[in-house]
C-alpha atoms as a PDB file:
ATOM      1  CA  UNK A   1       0.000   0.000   0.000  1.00  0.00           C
ATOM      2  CA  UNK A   2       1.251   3.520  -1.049  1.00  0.00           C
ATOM      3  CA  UNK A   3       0.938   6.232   1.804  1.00  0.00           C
ATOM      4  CA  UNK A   4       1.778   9.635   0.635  1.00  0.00           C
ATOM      5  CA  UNK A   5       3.378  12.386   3.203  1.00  0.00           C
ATOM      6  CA  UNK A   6      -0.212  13.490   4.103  1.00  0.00           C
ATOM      7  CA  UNK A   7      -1.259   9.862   5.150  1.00  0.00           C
ATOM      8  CA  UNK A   8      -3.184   9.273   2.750  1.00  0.00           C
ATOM      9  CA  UNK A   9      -3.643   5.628   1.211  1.00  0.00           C
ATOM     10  CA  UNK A  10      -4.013   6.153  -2.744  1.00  0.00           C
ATOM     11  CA  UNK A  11      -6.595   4.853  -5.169  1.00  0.00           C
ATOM     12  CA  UNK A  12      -7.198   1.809  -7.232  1.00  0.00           C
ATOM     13  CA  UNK A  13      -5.605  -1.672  -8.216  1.00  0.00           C
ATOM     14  CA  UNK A  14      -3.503  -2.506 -10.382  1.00  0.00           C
ATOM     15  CA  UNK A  15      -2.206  -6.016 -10.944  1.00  0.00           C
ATOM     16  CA  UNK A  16       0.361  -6.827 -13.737  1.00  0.00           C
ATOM     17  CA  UNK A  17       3.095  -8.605 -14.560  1.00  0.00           C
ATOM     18  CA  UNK A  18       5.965  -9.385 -17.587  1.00  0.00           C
ATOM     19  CA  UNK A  19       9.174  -7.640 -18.715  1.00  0.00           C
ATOM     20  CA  UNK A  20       7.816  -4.730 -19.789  1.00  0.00           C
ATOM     21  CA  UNK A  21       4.470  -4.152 -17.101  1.00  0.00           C
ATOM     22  CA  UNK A  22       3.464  -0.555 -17.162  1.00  0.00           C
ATOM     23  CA  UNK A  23       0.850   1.224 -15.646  1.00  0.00           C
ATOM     24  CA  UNK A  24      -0.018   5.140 -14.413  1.00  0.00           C
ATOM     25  CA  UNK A  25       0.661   5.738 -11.143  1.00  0.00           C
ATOM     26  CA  UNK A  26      -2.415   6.793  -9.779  1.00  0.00           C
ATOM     27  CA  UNK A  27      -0.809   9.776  -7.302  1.00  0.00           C
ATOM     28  CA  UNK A  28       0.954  11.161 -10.380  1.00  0.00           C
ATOM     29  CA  UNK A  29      -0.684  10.312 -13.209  1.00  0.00           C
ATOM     30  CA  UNK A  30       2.719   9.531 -14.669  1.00  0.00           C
ATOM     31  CA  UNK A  31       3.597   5.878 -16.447  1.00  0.00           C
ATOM     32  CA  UNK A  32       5.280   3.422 -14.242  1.00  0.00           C
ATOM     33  CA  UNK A  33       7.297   0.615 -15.289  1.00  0.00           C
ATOM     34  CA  UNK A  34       7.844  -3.044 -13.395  1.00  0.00           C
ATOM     35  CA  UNK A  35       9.607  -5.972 -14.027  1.00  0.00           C
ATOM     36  CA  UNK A  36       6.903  -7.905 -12.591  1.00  0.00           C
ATOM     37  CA  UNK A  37       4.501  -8.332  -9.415  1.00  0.00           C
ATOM     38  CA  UNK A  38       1.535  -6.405  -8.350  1.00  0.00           C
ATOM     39  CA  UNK A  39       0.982  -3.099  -6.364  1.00  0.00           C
ATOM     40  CA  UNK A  40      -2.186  -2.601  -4.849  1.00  0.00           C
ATOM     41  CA  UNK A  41      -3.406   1.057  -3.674  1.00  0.00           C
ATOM     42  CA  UNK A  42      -5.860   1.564  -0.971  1.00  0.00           C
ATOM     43  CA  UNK A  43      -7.909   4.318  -0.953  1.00  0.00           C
ATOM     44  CA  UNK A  44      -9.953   5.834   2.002  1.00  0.00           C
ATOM     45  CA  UNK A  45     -11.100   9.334   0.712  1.00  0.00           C
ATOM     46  CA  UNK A  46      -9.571  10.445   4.368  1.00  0.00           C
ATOM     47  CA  UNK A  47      -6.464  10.532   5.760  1.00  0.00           C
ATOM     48  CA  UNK A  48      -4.911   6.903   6.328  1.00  0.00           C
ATOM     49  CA  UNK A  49      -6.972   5.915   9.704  1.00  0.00           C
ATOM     50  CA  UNK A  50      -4.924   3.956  12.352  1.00  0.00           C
ATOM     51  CA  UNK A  51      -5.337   0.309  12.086  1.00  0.00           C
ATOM     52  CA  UNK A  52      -3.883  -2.935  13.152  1.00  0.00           C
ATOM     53  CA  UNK A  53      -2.097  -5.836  10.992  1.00  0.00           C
ATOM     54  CA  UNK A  54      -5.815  -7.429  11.066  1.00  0.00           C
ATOM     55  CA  UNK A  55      -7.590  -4.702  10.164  1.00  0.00           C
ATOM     56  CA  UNK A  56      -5.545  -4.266   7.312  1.00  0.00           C
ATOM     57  CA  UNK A  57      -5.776  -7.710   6.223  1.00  0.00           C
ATOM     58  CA  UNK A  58      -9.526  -7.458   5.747  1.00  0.00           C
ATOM     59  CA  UNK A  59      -8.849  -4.844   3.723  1.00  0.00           C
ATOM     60  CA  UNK A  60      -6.964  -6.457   1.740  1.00  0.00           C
ATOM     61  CA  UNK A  61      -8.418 -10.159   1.742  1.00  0.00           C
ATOM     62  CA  UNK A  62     -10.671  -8.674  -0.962  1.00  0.00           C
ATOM     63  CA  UNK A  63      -7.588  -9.223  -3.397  1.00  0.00           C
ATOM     64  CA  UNK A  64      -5.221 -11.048  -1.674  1.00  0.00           C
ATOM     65  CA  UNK A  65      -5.272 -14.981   0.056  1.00  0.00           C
ATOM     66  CA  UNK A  66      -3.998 -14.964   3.374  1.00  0.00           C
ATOM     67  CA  UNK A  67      -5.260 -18.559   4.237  1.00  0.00           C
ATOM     68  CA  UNK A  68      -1.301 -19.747   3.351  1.00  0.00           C
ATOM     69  CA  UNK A  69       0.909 -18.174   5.232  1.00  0.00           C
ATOM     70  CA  UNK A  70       4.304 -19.980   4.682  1.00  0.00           C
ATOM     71  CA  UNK A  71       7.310 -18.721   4.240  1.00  0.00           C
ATOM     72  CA  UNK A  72       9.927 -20.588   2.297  1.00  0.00           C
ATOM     73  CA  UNK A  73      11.522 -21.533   5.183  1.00  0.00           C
ATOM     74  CA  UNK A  74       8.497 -22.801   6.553  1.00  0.00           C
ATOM     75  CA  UNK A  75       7.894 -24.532   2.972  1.00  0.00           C
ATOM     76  CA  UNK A  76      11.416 -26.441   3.042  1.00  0.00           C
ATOM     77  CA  UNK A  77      10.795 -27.329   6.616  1.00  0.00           C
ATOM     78  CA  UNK A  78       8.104 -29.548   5.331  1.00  0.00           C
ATOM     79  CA  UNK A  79      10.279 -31.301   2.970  1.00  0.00           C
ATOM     80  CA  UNK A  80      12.777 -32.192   5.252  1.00  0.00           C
ATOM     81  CA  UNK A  81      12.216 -36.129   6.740  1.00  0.00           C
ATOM     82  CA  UNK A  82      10.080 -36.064  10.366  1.00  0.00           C
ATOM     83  CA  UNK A  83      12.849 -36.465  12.530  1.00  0.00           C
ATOM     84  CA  UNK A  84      14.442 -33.409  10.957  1.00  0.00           C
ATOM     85  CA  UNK A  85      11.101 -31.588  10.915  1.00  0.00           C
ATOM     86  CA  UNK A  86      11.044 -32.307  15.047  1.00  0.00           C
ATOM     87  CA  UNK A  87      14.475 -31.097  15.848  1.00  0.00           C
ATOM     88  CA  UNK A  88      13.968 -28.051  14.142  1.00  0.00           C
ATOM     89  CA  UNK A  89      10.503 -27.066  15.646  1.00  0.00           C
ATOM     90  CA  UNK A  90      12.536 -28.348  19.087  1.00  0.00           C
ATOM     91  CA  UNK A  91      15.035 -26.211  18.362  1.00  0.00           C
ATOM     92  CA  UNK A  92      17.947 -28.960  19.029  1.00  0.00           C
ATOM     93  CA  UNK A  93      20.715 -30.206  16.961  1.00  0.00           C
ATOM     94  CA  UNK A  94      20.658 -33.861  15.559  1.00  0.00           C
ATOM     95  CA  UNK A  95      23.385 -36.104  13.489  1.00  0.00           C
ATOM     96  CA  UNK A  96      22.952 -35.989  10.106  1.00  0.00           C
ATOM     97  CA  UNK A  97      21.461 -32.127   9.883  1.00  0.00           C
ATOM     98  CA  UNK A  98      23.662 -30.321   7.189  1.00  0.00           C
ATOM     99  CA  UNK A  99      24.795 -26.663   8.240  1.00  0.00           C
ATOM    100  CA  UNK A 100      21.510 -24.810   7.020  1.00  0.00           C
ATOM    101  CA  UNK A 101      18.942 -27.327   9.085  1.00  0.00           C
ATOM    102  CA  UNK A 102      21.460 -26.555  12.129  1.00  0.00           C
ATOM    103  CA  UNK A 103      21.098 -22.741  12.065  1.00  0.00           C
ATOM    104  CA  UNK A 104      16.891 -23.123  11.268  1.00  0.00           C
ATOM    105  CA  UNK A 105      17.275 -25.159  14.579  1.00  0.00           C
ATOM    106  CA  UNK A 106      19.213 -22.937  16.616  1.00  0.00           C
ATOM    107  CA  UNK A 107      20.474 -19.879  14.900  1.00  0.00           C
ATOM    108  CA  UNK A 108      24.058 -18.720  14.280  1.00  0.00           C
ATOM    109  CA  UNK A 109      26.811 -19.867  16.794  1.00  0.00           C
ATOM    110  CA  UNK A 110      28.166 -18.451  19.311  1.00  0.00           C
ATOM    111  CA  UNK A 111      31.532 -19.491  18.102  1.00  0.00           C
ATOM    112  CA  UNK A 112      32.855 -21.874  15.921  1.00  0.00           C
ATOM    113  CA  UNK A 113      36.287 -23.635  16.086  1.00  0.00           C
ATOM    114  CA  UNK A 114      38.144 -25.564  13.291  1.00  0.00           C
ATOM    115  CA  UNK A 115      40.512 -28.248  14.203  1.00  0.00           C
ATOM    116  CA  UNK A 116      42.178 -31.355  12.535  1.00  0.00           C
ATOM    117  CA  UNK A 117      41.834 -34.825  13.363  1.00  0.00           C
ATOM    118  CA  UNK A 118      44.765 -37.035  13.706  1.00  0.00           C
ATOM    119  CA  UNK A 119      44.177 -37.977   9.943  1.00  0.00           C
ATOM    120  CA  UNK A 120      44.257 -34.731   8.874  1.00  0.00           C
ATOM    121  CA  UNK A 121      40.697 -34.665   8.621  1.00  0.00           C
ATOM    122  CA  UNK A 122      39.074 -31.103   9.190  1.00  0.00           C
ATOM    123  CA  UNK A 123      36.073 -30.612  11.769  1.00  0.00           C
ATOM    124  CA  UNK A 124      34.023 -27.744  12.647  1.00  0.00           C
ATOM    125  CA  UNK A 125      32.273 -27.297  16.085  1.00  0.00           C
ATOM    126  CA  UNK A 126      29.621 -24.617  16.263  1.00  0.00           C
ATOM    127  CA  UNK A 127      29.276 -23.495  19.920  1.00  0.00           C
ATOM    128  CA  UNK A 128      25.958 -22.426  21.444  1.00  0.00           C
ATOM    129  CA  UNK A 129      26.452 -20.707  25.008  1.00  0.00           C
ATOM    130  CA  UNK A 130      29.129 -20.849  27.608  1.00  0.00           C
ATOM    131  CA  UNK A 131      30.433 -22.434  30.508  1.00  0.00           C
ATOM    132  CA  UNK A 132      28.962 -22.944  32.730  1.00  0.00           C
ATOM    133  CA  UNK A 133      25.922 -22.345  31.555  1.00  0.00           C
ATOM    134  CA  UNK A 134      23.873 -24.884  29.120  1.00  0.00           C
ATOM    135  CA  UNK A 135      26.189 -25.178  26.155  1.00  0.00           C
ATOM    136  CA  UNK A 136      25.976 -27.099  22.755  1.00  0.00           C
ATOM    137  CA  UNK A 137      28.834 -28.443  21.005  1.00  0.00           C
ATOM    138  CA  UNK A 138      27.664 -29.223  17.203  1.00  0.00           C
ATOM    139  CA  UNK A 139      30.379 -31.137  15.136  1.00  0.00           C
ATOM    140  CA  UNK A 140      30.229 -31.036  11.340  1.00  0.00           C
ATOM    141  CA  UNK A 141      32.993 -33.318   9.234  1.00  0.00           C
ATOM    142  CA  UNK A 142      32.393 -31.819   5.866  1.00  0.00           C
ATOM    143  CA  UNK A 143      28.876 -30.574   5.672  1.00  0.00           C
ATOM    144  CA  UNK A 144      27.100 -32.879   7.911  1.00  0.00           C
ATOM    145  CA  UNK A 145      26.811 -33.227  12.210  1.00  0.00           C
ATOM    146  CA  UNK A 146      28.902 -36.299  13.155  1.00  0.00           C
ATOM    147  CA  UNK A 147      28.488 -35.514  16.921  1.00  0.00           C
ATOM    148  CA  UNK A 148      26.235 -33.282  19.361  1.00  0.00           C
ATOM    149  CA  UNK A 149      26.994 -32.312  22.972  1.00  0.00           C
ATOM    150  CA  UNK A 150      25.184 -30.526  25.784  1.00  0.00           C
ATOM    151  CA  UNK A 151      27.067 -29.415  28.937  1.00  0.00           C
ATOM    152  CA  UNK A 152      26.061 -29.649  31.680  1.00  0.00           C
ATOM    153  CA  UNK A 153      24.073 -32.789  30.543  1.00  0.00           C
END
């Protein structure tokens, strides 16, 4: 929704798409050009009243469907297998998660450490917390957690 300086939510709908979308802006009366989507104008004939999320969403449910609200993380949540699915809405690391299930589940690290095995192998442990408080230790060989630890247990 456009709201010009006075407050004022602007007139009409327009809703277009394709490389070369065009329409007059209804506050100027000038041509506009996208490269795709929709803008929607609101209009009140008053200046723009106060209103909550809600409100504005019946406003708007005339054009748009909010019955679907999922994000795309939400959508690739729900592709991932159950147990995966459950760590994540627990918010807990589990073997197997690759780095990007890891931060849906708990967010970027505190820290992270690289170190090398005796074989010369390289690991990664993400850190959540510290000492002595409740701390994670998430370790990744390549792109994938080998090993999770809580302290204290």
């Amino acid at each position: 929704m456009a709201v010009d300086a006075g407050r004022r939510a602007c007139a009409t709908a327009f809703i277009g798409g394709g490389r070369d979308a065009h329409h007059d802006d209804v506050r100027t009366g000038n041509p506009r050009h996208t490269n795709a989507g929709a803008t929607v104008y609101l209009d009140f004939g008053k200046p723009l009243p106060d209103m909550t999320p809600d409100e504005l969403k019946h406003y708007l449910a005339e054009v748009l469907d909010f019955s679907k609200q999922h994000s795309a993380a939400v959508q690739w949540v729900e592709t991932l297998p159950p147990d995966i699915q459950n760590a994540i809405k627990d918010k807990r690391p589990a073997v197997g998660m690759d780095r990007e299930m890891v931060l849906a589940a708990l967010g970027r690290p505190d820290r992270k450490v690289r170190e090398k095995t005796a074989d010369g192998e390289e690991t990664e442990d993400w850190i959540y917390g510290k000492p002595p408080a409740k701390t994670v230790f998430v370790k990744f060989d390549g792109d994938k957690v080998v090993q999770v630890q809580q302290f204290p247990q």
